[in-house]
PDB file of N, CA and C in Angstrom:
ATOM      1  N   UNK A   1      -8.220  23.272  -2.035  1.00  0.00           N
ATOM      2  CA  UNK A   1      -8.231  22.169  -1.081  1.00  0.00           C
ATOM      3  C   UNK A   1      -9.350  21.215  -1.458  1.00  0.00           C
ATOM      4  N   UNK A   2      -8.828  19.905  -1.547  1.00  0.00           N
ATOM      5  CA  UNK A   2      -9.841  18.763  -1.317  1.00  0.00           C
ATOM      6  C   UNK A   2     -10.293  17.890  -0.272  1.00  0.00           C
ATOM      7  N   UNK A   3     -11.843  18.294   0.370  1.00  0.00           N
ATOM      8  CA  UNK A   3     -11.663  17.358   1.276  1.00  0.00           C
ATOM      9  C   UNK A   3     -12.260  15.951   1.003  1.00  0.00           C
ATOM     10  N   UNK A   4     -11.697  14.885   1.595  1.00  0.00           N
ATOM     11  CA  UNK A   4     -11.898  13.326   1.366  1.00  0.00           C
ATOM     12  C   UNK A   4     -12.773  12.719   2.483  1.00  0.00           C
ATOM     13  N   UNK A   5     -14.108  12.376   2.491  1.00  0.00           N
ATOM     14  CA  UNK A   5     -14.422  11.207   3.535  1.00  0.00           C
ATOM     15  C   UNK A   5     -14.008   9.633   2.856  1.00  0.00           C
ATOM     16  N   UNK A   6     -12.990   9.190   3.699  1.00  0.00           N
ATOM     17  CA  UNK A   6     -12.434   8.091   3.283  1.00  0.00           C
ATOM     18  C   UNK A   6     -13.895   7.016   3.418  1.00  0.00           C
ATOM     19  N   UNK A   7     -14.522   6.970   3.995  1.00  0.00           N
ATOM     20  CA  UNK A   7     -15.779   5.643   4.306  1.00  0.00           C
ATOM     21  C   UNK A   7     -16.543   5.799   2.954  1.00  0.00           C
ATOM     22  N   UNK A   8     -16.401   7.039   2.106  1.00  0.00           N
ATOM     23  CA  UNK A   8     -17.116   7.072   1.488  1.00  0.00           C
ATOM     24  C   UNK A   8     -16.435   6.794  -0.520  1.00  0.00           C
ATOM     25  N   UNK A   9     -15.228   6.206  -0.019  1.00  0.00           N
ATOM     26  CA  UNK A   9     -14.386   5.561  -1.302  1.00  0.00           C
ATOM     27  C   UNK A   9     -14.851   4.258  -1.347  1.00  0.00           C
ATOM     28  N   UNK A  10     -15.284   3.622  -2.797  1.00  0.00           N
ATOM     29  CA  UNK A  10     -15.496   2.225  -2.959  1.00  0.00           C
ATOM     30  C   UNK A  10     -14.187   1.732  -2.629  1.00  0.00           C
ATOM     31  N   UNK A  11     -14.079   0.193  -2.347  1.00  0.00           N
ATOM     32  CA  UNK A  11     -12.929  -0.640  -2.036  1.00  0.00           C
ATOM     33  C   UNK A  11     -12.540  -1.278  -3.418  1.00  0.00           C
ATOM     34  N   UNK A  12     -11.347  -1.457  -3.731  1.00  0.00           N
ATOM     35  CA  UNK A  12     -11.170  -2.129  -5.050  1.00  0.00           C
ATOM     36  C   UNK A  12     -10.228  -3.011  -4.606  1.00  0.00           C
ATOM     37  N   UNK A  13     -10.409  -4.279  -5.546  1.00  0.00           N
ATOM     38  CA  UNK A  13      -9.039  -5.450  -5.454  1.00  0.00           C
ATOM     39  C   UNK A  13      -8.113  -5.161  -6.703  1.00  0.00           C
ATOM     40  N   UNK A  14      -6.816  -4.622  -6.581  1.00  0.00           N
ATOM     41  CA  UNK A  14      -5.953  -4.536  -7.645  1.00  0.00           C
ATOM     42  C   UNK A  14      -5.650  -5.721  -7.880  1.00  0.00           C
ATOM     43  N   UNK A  15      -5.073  -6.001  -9.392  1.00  0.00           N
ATOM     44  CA  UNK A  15      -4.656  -7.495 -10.003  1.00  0.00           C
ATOM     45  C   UNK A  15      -3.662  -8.111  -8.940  1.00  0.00           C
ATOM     46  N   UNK A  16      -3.075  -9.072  -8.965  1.00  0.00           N
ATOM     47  CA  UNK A  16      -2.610  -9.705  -8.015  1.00  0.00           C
ATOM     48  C   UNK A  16      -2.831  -9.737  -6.419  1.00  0.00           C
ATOM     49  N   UNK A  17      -3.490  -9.293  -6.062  1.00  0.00           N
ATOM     50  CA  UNK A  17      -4.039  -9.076  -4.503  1.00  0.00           C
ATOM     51  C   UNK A  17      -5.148  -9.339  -4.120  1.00  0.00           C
ATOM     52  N   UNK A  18      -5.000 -10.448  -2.798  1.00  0.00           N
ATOM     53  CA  UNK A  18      -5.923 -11.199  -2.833  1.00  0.00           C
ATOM     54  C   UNK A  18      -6.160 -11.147  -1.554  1.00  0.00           C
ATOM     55  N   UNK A  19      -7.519 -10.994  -0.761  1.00  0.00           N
ATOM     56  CA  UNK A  19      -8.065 -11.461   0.629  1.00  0.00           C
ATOM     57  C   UNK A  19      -7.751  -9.506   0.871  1.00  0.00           C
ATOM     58  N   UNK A  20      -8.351  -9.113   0.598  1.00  0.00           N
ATOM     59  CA  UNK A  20      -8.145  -7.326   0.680  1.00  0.00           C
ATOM     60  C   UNK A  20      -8.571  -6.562   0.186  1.00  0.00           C
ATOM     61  N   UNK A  21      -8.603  -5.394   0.322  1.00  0.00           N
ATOM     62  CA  UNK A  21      -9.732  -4.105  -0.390  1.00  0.00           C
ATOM     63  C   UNK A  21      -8.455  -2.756   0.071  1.00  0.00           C
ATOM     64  N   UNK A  22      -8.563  -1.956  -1.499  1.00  0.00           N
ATOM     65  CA  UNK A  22      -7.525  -0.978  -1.030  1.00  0.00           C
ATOM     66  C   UNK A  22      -8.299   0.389  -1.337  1.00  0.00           C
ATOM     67  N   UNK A  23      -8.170   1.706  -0.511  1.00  0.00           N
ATOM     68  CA  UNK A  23      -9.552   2.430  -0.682  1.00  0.00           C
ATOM     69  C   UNK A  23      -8.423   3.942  -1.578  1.00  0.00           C
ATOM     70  N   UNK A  24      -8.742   4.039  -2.931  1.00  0.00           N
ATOM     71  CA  UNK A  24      -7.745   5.127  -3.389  1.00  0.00           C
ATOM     72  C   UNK A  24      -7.906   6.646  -2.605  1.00  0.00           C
ATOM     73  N   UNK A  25      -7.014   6.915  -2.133  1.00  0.00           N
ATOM     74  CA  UNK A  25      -7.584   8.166  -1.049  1.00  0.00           C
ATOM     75  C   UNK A  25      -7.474   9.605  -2.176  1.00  0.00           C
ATOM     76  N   UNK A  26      -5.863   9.330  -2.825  1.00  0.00           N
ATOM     77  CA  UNK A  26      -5.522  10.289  -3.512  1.00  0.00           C
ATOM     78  C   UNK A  26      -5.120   9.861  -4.931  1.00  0.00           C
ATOM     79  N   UNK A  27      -5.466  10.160  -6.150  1.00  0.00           N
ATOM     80  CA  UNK A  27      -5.237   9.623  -7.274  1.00  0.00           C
ATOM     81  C   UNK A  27      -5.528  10.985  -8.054  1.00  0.00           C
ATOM     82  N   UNK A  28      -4.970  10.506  -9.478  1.00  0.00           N
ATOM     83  CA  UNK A  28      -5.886  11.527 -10.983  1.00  0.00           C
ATOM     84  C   UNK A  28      -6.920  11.556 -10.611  1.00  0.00           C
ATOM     85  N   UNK A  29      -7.649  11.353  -9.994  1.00  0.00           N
ATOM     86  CA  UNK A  29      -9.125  11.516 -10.251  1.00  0.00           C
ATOM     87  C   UNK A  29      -9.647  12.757  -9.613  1.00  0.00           C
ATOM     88  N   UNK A  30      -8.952  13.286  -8.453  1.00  0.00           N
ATOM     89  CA  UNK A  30      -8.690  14.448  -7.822  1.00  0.00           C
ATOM     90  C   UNK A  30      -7.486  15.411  -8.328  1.00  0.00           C
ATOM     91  N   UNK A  31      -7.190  14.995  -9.597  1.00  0.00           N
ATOM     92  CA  UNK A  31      -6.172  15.474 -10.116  1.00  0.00           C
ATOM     93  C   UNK A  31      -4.932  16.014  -9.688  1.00  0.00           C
ATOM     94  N   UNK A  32      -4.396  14.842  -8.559  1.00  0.00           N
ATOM     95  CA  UNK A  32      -3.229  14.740  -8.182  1.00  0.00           C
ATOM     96  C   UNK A  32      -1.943  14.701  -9.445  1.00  0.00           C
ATOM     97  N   UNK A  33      -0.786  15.318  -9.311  1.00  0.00           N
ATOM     98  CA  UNK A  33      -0.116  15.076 -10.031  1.00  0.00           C
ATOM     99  C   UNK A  33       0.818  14.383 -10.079  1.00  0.00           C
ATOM    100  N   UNK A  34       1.647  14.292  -8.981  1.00  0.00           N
ATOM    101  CA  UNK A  34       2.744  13.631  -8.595  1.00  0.00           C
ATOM    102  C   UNK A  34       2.665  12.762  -6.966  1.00  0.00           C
ATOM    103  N   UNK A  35       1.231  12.252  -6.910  1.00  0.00           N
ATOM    104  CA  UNK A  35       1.329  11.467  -5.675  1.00  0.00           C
ATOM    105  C   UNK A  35      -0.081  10.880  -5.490  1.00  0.00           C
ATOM    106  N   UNK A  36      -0.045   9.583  -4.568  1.00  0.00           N
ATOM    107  CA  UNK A  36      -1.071   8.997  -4.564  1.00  0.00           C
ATOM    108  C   UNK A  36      -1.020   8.334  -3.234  1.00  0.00           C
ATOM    109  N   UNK A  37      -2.809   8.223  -2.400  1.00  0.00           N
ATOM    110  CA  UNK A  37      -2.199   7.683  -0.872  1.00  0.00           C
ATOM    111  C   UNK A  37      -3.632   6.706  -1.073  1.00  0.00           C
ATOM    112  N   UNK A  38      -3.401   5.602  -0.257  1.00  0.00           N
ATOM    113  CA  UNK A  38      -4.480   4.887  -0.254  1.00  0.00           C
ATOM    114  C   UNK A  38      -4.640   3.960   1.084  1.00  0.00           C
ATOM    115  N   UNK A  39      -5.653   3.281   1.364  1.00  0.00           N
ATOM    116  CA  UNK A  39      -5.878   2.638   2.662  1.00  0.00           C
ATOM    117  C   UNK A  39      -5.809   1.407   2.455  1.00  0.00           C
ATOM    118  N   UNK A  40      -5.163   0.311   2.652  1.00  0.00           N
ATOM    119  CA  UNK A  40      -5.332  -0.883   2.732  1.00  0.00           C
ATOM    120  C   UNK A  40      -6.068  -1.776   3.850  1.00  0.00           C
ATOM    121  N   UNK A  41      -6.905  -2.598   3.609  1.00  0.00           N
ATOM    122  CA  UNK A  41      -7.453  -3.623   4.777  1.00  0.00           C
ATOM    123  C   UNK A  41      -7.569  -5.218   4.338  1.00  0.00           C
ATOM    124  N   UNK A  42      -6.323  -5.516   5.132  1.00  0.00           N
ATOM    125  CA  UNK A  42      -6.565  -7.024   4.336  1.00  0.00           C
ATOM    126  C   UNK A  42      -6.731  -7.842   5.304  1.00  0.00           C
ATOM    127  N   UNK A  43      -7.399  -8.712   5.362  1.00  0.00           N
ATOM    128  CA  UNK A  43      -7.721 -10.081   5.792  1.00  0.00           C
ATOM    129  C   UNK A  43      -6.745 -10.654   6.464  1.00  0.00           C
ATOM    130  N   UNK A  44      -7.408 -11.341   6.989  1.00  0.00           N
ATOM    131  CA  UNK A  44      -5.989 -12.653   7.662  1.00  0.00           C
ATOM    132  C   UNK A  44      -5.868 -13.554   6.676  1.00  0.00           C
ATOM    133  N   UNK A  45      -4.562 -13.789   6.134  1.00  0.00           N
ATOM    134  CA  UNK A  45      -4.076 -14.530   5.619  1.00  0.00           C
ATOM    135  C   UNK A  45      -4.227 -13.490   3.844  1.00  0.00           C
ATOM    136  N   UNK A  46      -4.435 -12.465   4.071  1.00  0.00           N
ATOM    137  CA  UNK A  46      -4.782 -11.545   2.626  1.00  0.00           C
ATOM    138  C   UNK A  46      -2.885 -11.179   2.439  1.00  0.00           C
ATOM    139  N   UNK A  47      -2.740 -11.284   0.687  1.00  0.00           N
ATOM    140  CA  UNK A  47      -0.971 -10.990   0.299  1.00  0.00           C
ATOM    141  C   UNK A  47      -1.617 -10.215  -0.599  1.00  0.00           C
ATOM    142  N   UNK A  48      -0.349  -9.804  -1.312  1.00  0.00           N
ATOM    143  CA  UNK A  48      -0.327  -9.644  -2.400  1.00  0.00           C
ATOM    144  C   UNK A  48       0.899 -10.165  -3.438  1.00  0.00           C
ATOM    145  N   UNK A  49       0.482 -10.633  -4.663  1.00  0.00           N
ATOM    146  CA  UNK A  49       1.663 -11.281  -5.461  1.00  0.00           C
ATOM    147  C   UNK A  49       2.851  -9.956  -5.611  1.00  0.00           C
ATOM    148  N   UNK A  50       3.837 -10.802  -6.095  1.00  0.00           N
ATOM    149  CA  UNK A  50       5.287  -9.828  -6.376  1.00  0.00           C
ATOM    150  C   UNK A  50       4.905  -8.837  -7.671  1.00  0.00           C
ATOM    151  N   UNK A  51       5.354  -7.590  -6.857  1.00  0.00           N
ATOM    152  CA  UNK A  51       5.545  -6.727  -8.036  1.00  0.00           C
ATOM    153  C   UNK A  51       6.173  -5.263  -7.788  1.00  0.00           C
ATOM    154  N   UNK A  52       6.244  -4.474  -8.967  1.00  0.00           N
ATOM    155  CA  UNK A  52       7.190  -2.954  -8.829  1.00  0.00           C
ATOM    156  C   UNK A  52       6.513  -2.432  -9.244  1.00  0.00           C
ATOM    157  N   UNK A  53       7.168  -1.230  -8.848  1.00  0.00           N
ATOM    158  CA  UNK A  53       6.179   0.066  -9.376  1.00  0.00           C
ATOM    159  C   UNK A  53       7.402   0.965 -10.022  1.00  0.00           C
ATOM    160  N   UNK A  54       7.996   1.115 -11.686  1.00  0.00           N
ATOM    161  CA  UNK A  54       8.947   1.419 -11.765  1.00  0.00           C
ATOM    162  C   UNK A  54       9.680   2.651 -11.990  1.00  0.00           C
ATOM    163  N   UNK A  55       8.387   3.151 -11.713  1.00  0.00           N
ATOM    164  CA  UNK A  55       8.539   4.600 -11.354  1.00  0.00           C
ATOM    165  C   UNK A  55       7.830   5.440 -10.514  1.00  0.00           C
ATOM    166  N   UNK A  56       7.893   4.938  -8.863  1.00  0.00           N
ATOM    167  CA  UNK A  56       7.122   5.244  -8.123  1.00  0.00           C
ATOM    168  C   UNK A  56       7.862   4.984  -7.071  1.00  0.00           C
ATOM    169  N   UNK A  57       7.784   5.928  -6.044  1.00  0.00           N
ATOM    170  CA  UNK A  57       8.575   5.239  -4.538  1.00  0.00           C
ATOM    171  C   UNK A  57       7.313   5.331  -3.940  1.00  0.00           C
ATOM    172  N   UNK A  58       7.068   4.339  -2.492  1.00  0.00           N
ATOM    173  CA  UNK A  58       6.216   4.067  -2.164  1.00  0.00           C
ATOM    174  C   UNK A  58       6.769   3.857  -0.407  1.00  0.00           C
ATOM    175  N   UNK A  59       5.555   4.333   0.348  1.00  0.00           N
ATOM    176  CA  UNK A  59       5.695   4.420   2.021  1.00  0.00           C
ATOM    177  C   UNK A  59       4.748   3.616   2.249  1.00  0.00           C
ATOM    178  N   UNK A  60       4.834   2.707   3.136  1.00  0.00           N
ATOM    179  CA  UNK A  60       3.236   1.311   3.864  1.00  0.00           C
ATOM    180  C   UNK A  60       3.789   2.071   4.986  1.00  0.00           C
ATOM    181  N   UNK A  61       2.452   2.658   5.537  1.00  0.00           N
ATOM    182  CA  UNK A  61       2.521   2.992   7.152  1.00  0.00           C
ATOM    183  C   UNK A  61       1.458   2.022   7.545  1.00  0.00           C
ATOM    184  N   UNK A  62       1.881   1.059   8.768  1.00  0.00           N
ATOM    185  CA  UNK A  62       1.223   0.091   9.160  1.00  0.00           C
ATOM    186  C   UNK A  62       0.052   0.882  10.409  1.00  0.00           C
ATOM    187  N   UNK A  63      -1.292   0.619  10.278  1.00  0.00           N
ATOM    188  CA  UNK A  63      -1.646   1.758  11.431  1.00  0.00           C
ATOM    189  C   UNK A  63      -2.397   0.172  12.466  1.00  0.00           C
ATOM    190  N   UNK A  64      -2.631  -0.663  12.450  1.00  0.00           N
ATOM    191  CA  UNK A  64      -3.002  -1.747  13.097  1.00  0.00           C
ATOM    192  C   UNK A  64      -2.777  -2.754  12.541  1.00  0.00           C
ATOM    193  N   UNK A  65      -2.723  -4.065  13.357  1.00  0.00           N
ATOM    194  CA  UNK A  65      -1.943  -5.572  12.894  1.00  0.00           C
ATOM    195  C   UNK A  65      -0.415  -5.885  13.044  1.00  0.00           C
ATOM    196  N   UNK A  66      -0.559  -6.737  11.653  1.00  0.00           N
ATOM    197  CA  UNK A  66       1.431  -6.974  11.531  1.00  0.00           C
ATOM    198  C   UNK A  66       1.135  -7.559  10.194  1.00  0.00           C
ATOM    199  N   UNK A  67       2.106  -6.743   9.024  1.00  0.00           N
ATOM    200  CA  UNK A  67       2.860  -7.532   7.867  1.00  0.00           C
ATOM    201  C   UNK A  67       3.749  -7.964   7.347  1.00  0.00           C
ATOM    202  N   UNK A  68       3.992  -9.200   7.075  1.00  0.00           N
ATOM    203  CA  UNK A  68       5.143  -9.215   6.252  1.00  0.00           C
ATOM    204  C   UNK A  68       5.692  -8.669   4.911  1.00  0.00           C
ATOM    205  N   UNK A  69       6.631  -7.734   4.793  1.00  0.00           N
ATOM    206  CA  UNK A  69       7.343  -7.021   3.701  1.00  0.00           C
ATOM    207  C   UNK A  69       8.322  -7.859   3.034  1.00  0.00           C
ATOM    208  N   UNK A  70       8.265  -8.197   2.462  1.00  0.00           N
ATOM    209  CA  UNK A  70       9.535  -9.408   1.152  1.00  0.00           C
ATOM    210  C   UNK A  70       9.831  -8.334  -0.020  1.00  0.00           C
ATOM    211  N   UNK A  71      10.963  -8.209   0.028  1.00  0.00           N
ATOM    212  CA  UNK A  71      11.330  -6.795  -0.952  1.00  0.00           C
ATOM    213  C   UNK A  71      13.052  -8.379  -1.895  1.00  0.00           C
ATOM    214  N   UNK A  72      13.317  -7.753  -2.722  1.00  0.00           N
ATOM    215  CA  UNK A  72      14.622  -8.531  -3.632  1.00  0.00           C
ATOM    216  C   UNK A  72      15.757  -8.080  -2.547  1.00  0.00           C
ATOM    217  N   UNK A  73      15.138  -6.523  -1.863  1.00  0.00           N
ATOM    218  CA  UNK A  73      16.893  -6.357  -0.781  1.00  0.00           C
ATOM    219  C   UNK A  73      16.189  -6.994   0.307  1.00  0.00           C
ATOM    220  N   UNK A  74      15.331  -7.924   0.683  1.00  0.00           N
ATOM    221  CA  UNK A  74      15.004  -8.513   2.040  1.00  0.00           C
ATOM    222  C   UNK A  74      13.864  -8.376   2.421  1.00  0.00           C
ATOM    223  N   UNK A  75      13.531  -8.954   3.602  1.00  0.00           N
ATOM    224  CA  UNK A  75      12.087  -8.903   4.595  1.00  0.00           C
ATOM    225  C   UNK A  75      12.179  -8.319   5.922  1.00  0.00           C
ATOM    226  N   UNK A  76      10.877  -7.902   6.294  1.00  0.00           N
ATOM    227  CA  UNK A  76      10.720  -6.985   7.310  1.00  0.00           C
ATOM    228  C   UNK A  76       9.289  -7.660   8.122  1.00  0.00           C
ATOM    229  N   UNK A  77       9.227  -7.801   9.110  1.00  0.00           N
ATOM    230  CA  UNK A  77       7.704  -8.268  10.059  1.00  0.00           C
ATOM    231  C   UNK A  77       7.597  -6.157  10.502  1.00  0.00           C
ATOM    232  N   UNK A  78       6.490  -6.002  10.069  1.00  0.00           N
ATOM    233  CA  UNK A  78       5.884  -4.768  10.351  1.00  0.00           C
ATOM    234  C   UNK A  78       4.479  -4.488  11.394  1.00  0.00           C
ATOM    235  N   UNK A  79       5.201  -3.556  12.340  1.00  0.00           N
ATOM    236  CA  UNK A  79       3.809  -3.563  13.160  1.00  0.00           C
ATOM    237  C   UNK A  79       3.179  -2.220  13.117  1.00  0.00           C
ATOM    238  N   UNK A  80       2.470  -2.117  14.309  1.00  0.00           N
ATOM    239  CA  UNK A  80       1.252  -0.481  13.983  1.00  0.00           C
ATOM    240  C   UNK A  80       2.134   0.107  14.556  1.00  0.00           C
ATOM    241  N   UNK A  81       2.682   1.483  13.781  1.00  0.00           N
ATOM    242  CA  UNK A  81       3.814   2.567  14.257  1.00  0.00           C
ATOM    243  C   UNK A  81       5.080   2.638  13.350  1.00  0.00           C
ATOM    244  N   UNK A  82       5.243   1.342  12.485  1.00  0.00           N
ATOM    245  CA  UNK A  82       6.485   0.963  12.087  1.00  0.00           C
ATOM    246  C   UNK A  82       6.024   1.600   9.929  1.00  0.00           C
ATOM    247  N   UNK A  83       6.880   1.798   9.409  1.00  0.00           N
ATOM    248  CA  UNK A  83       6.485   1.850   8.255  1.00  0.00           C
ATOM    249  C   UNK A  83       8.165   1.562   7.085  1.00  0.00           C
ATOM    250  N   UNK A  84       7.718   1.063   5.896  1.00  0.00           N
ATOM    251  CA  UNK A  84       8.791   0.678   5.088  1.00  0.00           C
ATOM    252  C   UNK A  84       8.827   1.486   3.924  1.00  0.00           C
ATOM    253  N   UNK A  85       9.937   1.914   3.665  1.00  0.00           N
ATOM    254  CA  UNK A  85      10.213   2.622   2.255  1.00  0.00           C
ATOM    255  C   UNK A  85      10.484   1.818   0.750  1.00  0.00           C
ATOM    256  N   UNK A  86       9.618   1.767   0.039  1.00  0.00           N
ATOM    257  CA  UNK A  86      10.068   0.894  -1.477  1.00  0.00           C
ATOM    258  C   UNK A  86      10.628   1.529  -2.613  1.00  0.00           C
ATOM    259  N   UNK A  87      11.739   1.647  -2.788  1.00  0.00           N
ATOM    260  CA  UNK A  87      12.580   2.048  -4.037  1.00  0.00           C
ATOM    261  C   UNK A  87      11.948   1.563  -5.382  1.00  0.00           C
ATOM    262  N   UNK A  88      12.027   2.879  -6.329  1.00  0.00           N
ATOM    263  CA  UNK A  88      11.423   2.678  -7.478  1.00  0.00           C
ATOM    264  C   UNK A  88      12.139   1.164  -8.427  1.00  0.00           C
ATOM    265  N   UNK A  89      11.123   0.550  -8.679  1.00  0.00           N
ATOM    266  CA  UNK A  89      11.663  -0.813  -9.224  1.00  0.00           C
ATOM    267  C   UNK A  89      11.846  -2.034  -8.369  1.00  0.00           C
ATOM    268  N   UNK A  90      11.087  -1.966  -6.824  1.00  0.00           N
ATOM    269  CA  UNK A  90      12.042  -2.925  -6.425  1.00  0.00           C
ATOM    270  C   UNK A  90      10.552  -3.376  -5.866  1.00  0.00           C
ATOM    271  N   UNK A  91      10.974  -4.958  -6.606  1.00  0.00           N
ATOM    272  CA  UNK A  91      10.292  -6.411  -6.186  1.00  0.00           C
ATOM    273  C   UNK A  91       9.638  -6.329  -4.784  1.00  0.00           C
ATOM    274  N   UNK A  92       8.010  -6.281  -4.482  1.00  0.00           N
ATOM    275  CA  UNK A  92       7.702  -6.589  -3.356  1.00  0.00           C
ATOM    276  C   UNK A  92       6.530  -7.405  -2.909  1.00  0.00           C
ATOM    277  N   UNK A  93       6.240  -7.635  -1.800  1.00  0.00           N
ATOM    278  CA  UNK A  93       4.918  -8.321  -1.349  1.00  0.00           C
ATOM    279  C   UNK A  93       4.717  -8.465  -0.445  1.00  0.00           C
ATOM    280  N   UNK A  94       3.160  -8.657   0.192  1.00  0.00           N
ATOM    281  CA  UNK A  94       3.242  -8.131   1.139  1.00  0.00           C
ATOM    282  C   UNK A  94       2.210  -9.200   1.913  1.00  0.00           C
ATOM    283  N   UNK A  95       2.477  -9.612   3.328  1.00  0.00           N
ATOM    284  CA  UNK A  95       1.480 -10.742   3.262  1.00  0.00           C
ATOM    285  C   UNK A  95       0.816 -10.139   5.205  1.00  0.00           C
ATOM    286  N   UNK A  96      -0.733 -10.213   5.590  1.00  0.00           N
ATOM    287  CA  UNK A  96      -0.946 -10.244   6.453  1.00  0.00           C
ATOM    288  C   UNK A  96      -0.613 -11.403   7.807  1.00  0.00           C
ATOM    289  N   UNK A  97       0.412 -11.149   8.222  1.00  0.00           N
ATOM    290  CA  UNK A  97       0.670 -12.373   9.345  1.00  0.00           C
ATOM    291  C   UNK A  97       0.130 -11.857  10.917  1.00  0.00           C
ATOM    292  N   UNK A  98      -1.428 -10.984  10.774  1.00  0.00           N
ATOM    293  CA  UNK A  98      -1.668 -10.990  11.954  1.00  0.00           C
ATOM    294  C   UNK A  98      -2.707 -11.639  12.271  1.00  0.00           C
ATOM    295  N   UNK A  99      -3.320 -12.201  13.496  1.00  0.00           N
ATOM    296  CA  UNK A  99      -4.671 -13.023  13.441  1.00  0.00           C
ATOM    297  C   UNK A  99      -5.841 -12.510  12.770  1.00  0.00           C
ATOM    298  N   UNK A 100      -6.007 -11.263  12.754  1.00  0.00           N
ATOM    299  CA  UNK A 100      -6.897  -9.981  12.793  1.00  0.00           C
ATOM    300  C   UNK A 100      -6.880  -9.139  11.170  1.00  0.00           C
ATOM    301  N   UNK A 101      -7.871  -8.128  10.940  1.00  0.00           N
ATOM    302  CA  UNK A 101      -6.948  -7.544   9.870  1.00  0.00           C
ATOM    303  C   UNK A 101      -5.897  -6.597  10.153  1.00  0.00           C
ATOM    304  N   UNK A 102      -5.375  -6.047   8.988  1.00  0.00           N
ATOM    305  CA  UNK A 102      -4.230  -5.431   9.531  1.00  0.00           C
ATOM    306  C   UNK A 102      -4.616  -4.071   8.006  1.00  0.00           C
ATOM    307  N   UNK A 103      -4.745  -3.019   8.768  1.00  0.00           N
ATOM    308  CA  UNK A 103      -4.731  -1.710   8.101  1.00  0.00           C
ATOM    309  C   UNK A 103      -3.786  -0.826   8.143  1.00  0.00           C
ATOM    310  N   UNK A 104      -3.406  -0.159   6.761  1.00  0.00           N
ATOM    311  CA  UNK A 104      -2.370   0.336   6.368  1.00  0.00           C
ATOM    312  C   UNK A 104      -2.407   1.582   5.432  1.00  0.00           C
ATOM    313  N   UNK A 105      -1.513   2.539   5.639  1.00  0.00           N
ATOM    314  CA  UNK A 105      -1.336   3.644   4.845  1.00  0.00           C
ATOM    315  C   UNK A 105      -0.164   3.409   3.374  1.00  0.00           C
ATOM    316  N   UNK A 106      -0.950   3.456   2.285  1.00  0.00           N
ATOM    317  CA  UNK A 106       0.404   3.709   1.342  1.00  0.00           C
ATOM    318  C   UNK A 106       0.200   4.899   0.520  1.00  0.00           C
ATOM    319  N   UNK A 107       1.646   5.345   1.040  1.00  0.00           N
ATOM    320  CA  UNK A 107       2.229   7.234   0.302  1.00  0.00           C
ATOM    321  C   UNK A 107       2.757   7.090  -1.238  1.00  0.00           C
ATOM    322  N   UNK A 108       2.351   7.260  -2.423  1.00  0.00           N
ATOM    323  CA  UNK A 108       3.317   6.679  -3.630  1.00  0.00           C
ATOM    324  C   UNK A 108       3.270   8.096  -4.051  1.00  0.00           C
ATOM    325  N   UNK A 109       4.760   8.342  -4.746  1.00  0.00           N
ATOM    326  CA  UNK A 109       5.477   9.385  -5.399  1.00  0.00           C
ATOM    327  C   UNK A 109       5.754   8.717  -6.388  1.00  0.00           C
ATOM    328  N   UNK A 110       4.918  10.061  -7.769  1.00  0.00           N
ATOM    329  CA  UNK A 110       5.535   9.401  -8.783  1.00  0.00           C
ATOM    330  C   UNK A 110       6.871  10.048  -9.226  1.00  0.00           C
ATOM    331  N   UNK A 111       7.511   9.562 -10.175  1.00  0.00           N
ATOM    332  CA  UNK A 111       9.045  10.078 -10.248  1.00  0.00           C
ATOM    333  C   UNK A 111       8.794  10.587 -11.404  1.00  0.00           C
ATOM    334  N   UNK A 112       9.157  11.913 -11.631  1.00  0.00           N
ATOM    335  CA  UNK A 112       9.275  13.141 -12.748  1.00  0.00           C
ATOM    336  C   UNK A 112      10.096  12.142 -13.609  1.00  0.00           C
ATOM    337  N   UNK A 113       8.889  12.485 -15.374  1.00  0.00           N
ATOM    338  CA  UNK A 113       9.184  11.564 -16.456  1.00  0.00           C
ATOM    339  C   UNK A 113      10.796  12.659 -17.137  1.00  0.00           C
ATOM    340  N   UNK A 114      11.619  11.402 -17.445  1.00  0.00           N
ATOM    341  CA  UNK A 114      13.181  11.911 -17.925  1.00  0.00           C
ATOM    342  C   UNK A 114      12.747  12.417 -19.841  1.00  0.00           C
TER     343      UNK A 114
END
């Protein structure tokens, strides 16, 4: 067992994402193998540009605020309680449309190499 104090993860800005800090909860570095969870806190008015993960499914559990989800199959307004599933490969982004910040859980599975 690993235990995590999340306050005590640096915040990082991944490439395209902007007005936000995402805190890696679970990664290789704890030598996860097949999964990764992390905390998001973004800003008002904080997105992130379009992109996939193409071999990864991915869960945003919204835990306070509201975001907008823009996926290639559509958009979603997301609130605290609500969460979206992202299919491996598929186009997304994600933009804070609440006054406030808006903090979030993301679950990523990686998909066993063929």
């Amino acid at each position: 067992m690993k235990v995590i104090t999340i306050a005590d993860i640096p915040g990082i800005l991944p490439p395209d994402h902007y007005d936000m800090l995402s805190y890696r909860i679970v990664d290789a570095t704890i030598e996860a193998k097949a999964m990764g969870a992390s905390m998001g806190r973004m800003e008002p008015k904080g997105r992130t540009g379009p992109h996939a993960h193409e071999s990864a499914e991915q869960l945003f559990i919204i835990l306070k605020g509201e975001m907008l989800m823009k996926t290639d199959r559509g958009e979603a307004r997301l609130k605290a309680g609500q969460a979206a599933f992202i299919y491996p490969g598929e186009v997304h982004e994600n933009y804070n449309v609440a006054k406030g910040i808006t903090e979030y859980l993301v679950v990523t599975s990686k998909l066993p190499s063929r």
